[in-house]
N, C-alpha and C. Protein backbone atom coordinates (compact mmCIF):
# COMPACT_ATOMS: atom_id res chain seq x y z
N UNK A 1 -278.57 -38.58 -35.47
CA UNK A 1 -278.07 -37.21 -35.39
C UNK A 1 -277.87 -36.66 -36.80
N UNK A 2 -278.32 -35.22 -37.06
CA UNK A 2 -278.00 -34.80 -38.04
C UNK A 2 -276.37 -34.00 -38.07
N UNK A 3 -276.07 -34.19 -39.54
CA UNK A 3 -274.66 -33.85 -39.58
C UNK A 3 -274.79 -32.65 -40.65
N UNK A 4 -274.38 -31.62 -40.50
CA UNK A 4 -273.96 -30.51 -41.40
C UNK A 4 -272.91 -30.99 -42.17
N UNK A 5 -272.93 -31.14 -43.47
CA UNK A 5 -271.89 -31.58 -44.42
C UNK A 5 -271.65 -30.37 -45.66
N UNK A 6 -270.03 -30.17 -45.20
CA UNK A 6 -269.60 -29.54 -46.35
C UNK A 6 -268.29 -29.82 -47.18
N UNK A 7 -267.64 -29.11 -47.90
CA UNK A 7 -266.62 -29.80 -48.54
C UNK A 7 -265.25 -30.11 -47.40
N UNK A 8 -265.50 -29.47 -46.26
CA UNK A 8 -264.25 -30.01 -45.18
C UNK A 8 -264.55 -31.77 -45.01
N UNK A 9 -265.88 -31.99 -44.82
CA UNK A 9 -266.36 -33.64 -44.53
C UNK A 9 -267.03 -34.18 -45.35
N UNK A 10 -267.63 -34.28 -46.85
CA UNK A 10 -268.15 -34.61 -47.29
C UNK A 10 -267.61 -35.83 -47.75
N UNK A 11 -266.42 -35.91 -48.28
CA UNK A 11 -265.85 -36.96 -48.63
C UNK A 11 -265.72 -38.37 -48.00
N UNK A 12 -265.57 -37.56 -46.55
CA UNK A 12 -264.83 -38.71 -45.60
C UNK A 12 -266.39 -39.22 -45.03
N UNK A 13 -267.29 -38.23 -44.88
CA UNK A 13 -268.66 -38.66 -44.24
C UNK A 13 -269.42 -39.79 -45.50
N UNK A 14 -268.75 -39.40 -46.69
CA UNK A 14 -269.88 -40.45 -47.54
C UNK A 14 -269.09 -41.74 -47.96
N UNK A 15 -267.78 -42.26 -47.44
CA UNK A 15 -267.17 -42.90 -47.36
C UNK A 15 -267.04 -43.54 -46.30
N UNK A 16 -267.93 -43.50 -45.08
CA UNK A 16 -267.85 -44.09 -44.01
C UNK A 16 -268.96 -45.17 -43.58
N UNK A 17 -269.39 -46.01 -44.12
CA UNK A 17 -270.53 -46.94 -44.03
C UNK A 17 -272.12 -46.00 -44.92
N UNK A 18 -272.97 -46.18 -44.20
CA UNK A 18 -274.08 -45.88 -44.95
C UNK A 18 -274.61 -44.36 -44.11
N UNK A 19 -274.73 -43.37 -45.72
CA UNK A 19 -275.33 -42.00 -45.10
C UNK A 19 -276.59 -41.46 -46.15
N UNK A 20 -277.24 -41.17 -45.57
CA UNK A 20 -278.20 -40.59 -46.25
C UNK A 20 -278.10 -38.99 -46.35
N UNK A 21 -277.93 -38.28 -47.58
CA UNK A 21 -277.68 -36.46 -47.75
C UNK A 21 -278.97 -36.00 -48.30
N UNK A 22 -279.24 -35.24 -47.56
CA UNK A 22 -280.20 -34.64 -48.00
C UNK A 22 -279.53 -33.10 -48.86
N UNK A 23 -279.42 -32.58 -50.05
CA UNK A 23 -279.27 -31.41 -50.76
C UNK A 23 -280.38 -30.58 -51.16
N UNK A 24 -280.35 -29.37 -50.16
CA UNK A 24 -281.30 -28.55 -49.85
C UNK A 24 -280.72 -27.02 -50.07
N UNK A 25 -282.08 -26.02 -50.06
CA UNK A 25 -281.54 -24.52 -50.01
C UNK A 25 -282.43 -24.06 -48.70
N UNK A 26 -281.96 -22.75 -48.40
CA UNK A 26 -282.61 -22.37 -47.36
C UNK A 26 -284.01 -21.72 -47.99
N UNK A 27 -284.27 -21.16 -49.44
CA UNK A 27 -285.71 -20.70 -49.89
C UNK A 27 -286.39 -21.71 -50.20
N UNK A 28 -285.74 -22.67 -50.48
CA UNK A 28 -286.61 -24.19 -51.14
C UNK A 28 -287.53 -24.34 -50.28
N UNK A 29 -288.78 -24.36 -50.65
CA UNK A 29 -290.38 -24.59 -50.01
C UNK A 29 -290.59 -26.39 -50.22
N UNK A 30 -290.06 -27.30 -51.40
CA UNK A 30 -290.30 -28.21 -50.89
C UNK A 30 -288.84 -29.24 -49.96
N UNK A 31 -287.80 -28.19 -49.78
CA UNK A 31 -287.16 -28.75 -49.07
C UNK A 31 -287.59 -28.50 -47.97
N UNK A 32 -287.90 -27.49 -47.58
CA UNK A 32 -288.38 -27.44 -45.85
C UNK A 32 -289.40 -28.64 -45.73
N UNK A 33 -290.24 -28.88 -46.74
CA UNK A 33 -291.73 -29.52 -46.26
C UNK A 33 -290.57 -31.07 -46.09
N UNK A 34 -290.01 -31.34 -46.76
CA UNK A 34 -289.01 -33.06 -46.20
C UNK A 34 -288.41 -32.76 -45.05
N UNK A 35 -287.71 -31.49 -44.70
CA UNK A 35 -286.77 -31.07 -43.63
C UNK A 35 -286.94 -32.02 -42.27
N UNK A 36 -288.53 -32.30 -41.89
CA UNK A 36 -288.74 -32.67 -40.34
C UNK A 36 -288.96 -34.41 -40.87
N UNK A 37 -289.07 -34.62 -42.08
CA UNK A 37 -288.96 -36.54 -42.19
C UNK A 37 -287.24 -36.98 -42.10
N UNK A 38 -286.78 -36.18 -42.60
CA UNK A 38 -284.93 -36.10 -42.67
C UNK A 38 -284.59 -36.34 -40.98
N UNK A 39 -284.96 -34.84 -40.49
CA UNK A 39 -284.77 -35.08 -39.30
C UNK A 39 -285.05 -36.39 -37.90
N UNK A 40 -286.48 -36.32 -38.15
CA UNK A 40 -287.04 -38.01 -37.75
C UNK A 40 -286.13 -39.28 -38.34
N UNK A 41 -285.67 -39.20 -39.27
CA UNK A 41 -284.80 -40.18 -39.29
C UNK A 41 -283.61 -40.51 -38.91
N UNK A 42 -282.79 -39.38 -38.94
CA UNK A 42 -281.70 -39.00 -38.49
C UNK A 42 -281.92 -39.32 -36.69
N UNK A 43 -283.09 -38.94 -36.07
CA UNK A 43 -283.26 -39.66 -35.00
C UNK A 43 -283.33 -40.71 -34.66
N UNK A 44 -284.09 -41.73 -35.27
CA UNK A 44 -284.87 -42.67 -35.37
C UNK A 44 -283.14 -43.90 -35.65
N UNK A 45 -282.75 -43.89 -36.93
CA UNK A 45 -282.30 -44.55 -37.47
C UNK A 45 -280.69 -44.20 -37.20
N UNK A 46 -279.69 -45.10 -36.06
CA UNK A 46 -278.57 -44.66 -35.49
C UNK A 46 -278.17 -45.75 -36.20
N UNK A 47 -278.40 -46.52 -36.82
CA UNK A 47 -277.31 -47.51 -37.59
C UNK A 47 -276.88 -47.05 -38.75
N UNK A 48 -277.27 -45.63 -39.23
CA UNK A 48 -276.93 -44.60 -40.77
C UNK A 48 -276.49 -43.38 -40.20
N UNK A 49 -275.77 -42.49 -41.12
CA UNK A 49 -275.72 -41.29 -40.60
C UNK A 49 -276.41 -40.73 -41.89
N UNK A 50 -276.94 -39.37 -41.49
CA UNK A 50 -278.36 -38.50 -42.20
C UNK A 50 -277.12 -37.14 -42.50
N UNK A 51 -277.48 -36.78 -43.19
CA UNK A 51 -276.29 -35.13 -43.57
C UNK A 51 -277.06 -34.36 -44.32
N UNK A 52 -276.68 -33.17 -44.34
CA UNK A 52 -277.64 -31.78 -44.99
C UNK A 52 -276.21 -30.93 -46.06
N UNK A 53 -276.51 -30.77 -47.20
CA UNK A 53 -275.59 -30.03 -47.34
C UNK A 53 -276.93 -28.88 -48.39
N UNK A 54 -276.33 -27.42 -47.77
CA UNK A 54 -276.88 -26.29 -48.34
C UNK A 54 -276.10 -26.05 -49.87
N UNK A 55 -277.03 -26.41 -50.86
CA UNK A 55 -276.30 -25.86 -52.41
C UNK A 55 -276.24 -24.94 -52.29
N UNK A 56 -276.05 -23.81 -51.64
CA UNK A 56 -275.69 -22.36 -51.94
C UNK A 56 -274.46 -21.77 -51.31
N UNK A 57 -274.50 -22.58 -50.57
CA UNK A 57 -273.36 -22.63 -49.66
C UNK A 57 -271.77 -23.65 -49.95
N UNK A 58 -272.46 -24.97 -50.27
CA UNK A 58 -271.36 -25.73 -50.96
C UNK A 58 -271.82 -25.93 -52.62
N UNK A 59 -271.57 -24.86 -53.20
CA UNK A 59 -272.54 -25.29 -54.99
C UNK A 59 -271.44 -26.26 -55.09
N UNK A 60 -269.98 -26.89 -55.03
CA UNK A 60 -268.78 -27.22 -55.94
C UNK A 60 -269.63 -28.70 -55.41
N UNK A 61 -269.63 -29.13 -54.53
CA UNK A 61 -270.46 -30.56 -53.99
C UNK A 61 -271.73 -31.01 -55.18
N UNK A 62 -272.41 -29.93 -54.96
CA UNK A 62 -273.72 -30.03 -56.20
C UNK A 62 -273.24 -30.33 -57.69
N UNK A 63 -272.49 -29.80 -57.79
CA UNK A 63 -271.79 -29.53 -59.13
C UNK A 63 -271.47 -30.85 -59.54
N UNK A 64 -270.40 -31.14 -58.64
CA UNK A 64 -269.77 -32.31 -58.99
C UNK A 64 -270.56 -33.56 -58.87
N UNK A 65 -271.65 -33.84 -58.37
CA UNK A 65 -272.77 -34.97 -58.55
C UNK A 65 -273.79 -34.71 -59.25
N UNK A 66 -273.60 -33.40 -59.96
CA UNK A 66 -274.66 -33.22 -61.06
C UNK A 66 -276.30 -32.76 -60.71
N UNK A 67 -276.25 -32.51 -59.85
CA UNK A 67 -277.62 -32.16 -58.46
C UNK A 67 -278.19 -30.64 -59.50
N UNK A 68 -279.24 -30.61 -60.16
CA UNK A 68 -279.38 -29.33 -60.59
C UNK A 68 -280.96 -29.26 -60.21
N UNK A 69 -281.43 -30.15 -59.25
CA UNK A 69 -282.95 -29.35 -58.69
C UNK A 69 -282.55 -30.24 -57.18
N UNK A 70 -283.36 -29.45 -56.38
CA UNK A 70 -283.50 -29.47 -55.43
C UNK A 70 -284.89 -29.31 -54.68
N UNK A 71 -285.63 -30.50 -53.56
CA UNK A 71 -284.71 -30.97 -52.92
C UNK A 71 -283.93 -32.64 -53.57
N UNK A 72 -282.57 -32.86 -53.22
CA UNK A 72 -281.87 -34.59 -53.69
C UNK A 72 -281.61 -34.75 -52.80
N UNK A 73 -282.14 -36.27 -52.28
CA UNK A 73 -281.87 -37.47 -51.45
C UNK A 73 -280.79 -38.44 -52.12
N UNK A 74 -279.71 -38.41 -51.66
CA UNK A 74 -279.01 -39.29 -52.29
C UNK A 74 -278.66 -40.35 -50.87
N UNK A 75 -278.14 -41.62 -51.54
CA UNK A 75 -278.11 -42.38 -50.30
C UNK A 75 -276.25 -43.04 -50.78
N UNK A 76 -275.78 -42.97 -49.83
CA UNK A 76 -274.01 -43.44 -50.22
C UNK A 76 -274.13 -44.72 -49.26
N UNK A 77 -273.03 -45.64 -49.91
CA UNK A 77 -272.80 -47.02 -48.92
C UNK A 77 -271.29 -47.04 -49.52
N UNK A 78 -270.72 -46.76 -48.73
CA UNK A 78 -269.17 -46.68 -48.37
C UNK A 78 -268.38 -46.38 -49.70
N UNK A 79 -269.12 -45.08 -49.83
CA UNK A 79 -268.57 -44.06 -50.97
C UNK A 79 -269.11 -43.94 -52.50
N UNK A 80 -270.22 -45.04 -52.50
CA UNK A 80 -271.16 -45.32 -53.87
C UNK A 80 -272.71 -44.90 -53.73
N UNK A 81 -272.78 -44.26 -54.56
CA UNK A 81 -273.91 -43.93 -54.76
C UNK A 81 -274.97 -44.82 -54.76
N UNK A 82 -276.04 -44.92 -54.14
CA UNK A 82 -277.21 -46.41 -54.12
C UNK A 82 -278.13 -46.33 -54.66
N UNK A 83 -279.14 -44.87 -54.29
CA UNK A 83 -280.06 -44.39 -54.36
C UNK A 83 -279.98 -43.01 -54.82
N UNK A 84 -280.51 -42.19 -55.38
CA UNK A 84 -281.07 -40.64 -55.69
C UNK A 84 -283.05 -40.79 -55.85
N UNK A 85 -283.25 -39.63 -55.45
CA UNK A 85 -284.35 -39.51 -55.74
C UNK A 85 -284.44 -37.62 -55.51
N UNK A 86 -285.29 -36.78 -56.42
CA UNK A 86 -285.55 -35.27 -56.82
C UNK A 86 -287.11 -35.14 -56.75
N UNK A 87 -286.57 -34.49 -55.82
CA UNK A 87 -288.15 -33.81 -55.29
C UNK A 87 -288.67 -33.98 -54.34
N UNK A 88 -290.06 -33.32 -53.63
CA UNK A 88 -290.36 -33.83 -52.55
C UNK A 88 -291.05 -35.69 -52.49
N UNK A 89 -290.83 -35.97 -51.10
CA UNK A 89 -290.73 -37.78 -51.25
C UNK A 89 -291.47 -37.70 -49.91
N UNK A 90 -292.58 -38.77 -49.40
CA UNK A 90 -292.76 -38.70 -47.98
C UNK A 90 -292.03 -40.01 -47.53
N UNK A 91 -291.93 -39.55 -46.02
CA UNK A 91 -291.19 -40.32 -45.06
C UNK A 91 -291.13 -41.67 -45.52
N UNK A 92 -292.27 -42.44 -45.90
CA UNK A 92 -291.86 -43.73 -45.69
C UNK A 92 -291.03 -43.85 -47.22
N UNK A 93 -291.22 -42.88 -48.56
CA UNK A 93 -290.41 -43.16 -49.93
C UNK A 93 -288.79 -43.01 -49.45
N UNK A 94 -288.52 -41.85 -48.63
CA UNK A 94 -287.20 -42.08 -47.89
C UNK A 94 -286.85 -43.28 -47.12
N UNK A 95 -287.12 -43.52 -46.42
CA UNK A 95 -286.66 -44.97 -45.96
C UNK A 95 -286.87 -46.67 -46.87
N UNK A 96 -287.89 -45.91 -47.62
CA UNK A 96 -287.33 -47.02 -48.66
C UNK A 96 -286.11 -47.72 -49.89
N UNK A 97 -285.31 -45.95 -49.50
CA UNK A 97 -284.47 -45.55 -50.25
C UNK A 97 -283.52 -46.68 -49.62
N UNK A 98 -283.43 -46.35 -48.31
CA UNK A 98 -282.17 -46.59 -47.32
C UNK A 98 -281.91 -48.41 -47.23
């Protein structure tokens, strides 16, 4: 399942076992083109949780992890950072992340 993450849950969602965030905009052309591998996973893969947070919407989130292109895959394991990767990535470079 995908999770909408903003600064009400972000904290507590990337502190809770293993999540994968995807940091996206709504004009970003190569975030849409990852948008449906994110999603497939977020299906696929129920032992992680998958999250979206819009930088335009939460910039203070971006800010504070230093995120200044988009699209970022970051991957958290119970509140640590594991993985990052910037830019577009196909499906299987994402799950290699995880």
């Amino acid at each position: 399942m995908l999770k909408k993450l903003d600064v009400n849950n972000f904290e507590s969602e990337i502190n809770s076992g293993t999540i994968l965030v995807d940091f996206y905009a709504d004009w970003c052309g190569p975030c849409k083109m990852i948008a449906p591998f994110v999603e497939e996973i977020a299906n696929e893969r129920v032992d992680i949780t998958v999250g979206k947070v819009n930088v335009d919407t939460d910039a203070q989130i971006a800010i504070k992890l230093g995120i200044s292109s988009i699209p970022t895959l970051i991957v958290f394991k119970d509140g640590k950072e594991t993985a990052r990767a910037v830019g577009y990535r196909a499906k299987d470079d994402i799950l290699a992340m995880l």
